[in-house]
Protein backbone atom coordinates (compact mmCIF):
# COMPACT_ATOMS: atom_id res chain seq x y z
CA UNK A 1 99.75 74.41 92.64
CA UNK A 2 97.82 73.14 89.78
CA UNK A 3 99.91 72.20 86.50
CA UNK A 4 97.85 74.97 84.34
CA UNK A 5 98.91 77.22 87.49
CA UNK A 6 102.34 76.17 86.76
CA UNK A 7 102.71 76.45 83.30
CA UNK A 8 101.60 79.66 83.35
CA UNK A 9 104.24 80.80 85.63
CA UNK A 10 106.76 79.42 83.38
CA UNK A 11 105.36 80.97 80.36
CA UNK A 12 105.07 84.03 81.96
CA UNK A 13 108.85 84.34 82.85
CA UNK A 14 109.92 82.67 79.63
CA UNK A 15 107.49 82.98 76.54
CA UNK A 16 109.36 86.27 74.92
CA UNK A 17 105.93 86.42 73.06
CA UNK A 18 103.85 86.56 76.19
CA UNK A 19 102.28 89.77 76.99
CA UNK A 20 102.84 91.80 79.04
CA UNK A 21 105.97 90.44 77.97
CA UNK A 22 109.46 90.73 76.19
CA UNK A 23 110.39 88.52 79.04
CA UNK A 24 113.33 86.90 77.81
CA UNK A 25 114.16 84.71 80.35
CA UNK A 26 117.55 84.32 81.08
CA UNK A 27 118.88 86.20 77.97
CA UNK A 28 119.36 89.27 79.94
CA UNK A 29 120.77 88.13 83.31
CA UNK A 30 117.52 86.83 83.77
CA UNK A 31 115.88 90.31 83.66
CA UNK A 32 114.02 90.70 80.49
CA UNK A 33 112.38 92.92 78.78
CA UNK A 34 114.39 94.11 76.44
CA UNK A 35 118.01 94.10 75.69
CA UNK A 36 118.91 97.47 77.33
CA UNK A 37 117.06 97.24 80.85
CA UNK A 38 119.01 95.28 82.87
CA UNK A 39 121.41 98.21 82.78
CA UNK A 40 118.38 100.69 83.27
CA UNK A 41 117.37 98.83 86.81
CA UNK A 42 121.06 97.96 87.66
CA UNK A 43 122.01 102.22 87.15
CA UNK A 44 118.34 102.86 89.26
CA UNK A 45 119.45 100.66 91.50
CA UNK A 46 122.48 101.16 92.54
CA UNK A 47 122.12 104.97 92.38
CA UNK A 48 119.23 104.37 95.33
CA UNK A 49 121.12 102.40 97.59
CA UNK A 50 124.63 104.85 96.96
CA UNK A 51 122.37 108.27 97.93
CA UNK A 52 120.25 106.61 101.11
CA UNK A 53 123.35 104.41 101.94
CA UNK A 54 120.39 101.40 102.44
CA UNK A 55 122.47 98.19 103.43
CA UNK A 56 119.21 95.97 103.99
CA UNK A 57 116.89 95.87 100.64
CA UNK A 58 113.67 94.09 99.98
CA UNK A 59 113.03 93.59 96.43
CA UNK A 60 109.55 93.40 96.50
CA UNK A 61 108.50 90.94 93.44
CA UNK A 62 112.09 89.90 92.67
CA UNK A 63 110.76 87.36 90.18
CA UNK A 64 113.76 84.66 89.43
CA UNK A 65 115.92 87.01 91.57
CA UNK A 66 118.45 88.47 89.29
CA UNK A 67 118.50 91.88 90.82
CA UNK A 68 118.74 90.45 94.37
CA UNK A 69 121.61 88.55 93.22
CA UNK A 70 123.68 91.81 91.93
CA UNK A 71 122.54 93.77 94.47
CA UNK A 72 123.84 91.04 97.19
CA UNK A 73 126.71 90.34 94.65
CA UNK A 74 127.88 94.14 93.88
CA UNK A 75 125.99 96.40 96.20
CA UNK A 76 126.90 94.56 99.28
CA UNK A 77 123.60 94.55 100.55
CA UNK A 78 121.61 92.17 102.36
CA UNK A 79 118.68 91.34 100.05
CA UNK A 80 115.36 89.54 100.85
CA UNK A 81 113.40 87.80 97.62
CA UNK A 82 109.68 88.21 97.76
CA UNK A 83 107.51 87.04 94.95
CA UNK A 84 104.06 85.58 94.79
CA UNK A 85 104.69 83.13 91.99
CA UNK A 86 106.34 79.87 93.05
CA UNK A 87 108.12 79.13 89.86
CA UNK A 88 110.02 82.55 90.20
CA UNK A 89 110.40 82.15 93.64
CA UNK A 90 111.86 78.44 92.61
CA UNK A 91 114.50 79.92 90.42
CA UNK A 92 115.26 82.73 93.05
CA UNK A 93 116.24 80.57 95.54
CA UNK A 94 119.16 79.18 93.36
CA UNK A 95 120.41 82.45 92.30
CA UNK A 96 123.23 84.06 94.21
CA UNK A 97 122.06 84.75 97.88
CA UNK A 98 118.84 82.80 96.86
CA UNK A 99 118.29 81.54 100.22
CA UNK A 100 116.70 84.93 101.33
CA UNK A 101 113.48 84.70 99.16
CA UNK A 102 110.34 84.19 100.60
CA UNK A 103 107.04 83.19 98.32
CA UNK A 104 104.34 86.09 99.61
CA UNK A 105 102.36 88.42 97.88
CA UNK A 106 103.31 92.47 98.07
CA UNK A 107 99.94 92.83 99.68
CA UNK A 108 100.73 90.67 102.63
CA UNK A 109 104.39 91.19 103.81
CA UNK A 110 105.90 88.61 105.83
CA UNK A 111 108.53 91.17 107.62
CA UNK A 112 108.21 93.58 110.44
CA UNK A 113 107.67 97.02 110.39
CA UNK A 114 110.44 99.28 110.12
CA UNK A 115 113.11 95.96 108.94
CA UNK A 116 114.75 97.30 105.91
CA UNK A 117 116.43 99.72 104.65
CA UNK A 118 115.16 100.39 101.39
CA UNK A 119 112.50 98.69 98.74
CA UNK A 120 112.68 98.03 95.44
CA UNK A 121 109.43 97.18 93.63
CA UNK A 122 109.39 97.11 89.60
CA UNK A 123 107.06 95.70 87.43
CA UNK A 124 104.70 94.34 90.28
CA UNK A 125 101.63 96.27 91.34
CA UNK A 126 100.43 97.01 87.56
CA UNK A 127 98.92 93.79 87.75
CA UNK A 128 96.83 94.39 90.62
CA UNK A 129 93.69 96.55 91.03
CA UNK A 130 93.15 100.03 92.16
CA UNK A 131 92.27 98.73 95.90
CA UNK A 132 94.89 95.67 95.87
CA UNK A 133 97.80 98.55 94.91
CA UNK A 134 97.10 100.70 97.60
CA UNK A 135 97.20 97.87 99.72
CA UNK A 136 100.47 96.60 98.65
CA UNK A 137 101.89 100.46 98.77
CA UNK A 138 100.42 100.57 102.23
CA UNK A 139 102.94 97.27 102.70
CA UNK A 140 105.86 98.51 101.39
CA UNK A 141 105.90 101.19 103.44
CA UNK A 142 105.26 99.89 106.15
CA UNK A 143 108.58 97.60 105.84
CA UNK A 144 110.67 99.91 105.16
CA UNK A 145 112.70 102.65 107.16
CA UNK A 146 114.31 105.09 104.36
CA UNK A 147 113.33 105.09 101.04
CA UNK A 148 111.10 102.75 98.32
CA UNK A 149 111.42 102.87 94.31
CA UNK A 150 108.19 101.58 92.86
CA UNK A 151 108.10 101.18 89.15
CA UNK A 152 105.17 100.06 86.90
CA UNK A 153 104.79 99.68 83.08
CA UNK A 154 104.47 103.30 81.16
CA UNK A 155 100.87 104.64 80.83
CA UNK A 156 101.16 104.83 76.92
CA UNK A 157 102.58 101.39 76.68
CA UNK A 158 98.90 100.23 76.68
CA UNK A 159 99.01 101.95 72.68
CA UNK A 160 101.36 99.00 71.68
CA UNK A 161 101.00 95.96 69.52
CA UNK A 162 101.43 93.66 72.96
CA UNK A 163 99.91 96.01 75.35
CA UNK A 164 96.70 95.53 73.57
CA UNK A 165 96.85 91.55 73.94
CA UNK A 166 97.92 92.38 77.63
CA UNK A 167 95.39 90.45 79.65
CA UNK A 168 97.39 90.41 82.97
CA UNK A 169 97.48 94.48 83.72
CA UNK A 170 94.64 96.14 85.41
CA UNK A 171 96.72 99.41 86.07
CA UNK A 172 98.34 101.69 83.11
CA UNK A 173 99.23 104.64 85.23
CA UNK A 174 101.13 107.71 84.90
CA UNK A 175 103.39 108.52 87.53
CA UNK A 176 101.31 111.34 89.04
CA UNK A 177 98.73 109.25 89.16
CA UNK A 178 100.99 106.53 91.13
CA UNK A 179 102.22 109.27 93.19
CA UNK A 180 98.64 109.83 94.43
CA UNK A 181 97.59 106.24 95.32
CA UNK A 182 101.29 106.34 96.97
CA UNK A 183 101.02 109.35 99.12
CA UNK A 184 97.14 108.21 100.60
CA UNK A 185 98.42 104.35 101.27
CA UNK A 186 102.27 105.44 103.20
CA UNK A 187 100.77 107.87 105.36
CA UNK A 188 102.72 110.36 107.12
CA UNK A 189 106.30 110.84 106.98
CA UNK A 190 106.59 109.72 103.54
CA UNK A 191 107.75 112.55 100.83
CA UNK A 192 106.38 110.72 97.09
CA UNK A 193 107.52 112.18 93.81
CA UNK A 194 106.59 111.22 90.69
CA UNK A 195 109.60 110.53 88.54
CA UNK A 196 110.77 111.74 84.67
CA UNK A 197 112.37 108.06 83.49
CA UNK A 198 110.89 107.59 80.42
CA UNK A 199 109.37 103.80 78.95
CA UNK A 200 108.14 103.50 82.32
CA UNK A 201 106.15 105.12 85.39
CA UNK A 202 107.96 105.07 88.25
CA UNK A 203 107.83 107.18 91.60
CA UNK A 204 109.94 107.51 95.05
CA UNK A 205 108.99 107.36 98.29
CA UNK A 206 111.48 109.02 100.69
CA UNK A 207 111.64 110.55 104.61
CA UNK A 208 112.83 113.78 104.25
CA UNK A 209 114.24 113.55 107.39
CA UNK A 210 116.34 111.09 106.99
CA UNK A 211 117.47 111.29 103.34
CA UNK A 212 117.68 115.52 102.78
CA UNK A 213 115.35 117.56 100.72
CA UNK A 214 117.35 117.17 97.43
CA UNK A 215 117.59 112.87 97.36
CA UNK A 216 114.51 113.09 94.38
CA UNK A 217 116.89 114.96 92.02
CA UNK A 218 119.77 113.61 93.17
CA UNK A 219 118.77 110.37 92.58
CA UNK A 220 117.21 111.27 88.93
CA UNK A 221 119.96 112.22 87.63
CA UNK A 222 122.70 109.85 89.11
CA UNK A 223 120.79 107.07 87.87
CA UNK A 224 120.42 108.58 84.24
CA UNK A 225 124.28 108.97 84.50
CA UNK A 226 124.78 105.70 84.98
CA UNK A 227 122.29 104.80 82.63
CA UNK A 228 124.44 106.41 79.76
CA UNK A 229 127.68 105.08 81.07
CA UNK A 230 125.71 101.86 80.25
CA UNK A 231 125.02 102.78 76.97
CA UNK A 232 121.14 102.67 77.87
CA UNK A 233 119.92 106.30 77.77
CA UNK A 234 118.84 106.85 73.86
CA UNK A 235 118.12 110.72 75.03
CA UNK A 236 117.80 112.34 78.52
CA UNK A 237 113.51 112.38 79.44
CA UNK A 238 111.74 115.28 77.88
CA UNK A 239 110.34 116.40 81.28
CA UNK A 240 113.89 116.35 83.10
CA UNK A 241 113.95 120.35 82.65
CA UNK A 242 110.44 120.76 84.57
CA UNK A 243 111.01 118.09 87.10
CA UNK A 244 114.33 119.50 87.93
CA UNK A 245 112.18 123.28 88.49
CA UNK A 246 109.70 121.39 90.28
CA UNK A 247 112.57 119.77 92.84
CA UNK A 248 114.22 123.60 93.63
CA UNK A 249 111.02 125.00 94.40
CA UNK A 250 110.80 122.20 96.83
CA UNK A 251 113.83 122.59 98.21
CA UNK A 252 113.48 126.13 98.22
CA UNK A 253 110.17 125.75 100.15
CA UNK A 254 111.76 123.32 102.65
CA UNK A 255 109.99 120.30 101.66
């Protein structure tokens, strides 16, 4: 990899002033963003792999592998690092459980079908385009046997001060719209909901079958618990009511 190569990597991960950025880098167990959202992911988290009872995770862009490490560390799970950038993957490898990650891009999986539990894939496939998302949805389905929580920076983020110097994302989606690609890349089996968290746009991919019709709500709202155990829920989302409605006439309809 070429030195520009690499120093972009690096500022990526640890220019705070970088868009699309609020990175960080290690100031917030190495999770960034801002102050509050390593408790957002670590309450997301751990609410998905409680409810499917996943034991094997892929964290599918894991960056310099902070949530593998807590989820290996706390969740007791077995975690594999992928990431496409070496200089995350670099850091990854030292973390905790850091000899599980694997430099690959989401598009191109380097496991078998069916060979984890559960996904976890935040902040990834915004930077891709339309066709090279589907693909990587496509991929992360593929993988995995249960369940997949997909998360991409907020539609109306795009509005702010660094979202208009953003040069890195192609895709500002709502979660409908995520929902869609998600449900025509999975393919059948696959029950995709778009999700009310707000600040950013994030859907779930169950099987039904495996998981029960009620795991989308379930999940919603154990993770926003968690969230304001944390102290990082300001105010419960605005479309909790109607996504709630939405989920019991699911359920009621046996989907």
């Amino acid at each position: 990899m070429s030195p520009s190569i690499t120093g972009f990597e690096e500022q990526y991960f640890e220019d705070p002033g970088f868009a699309p950025g609020l990175k960080g880098g290690d100031e917030v167990r190495g999770y960034g963003y801002y102050p509050d959202y390593f408790a957002i992911v670590e309450a997301q988290l751990s609410a998905l792999i409680e409810l499917s009872g996943a034991s094997v995770l892929l964290d599918a862009g894991c960056g310099k592998g902070a949530l593998a490490a807590y989820a290996r560390r706390d969740l007791g799970c077995q975690v594999v690092g992928v990431d496409a950038s070496r200089y995350g993957v670099r850091w990854a490898a030292r973390a905790w459980g850091g000899e599980f990650t694997v430099r690959a891009a989401v598009g191109a999986l380097p496991l078998a079908s069916n060979s984890v539990d559960a996904v976890w894939c935040n902040g990834v496939l915004q930077y891709l385009d339309g066709d090279g998302a589907r693909a990587a949805l496509a991929e992360v389905a593929r993988v995995a046997r249960t369940v997949c929580f997909i998360s991409n920076i907020a539609a109306a983020q795009r509005r702010l001060e660094w979202g208009r110097s953003d040069l890195l994302t192609h895709l500002y989606l709502r979660p409908a719209q995520w929902a869609a690609l998600a449900a025509e890349a999975a393919g059948a089996g696959w029950r995709v909901t778009a999700l009310p968290f707000e600040g950013e746009s994030a859907i779930l991919l169950d099987r039904p079958r495996r998981t029960g019709a009620a795991l989308p709500l379930r999940f919603t709202e154990l993770a926003l618990e968690r969230m304001q155990r944390l102290g990082a829920l300001r105010r419960m989302p605005p479309g909790l009511e109607s996504f709630r409605a939405a989920c019991m006439r699911s359920a009621r309809a046996g989907h």
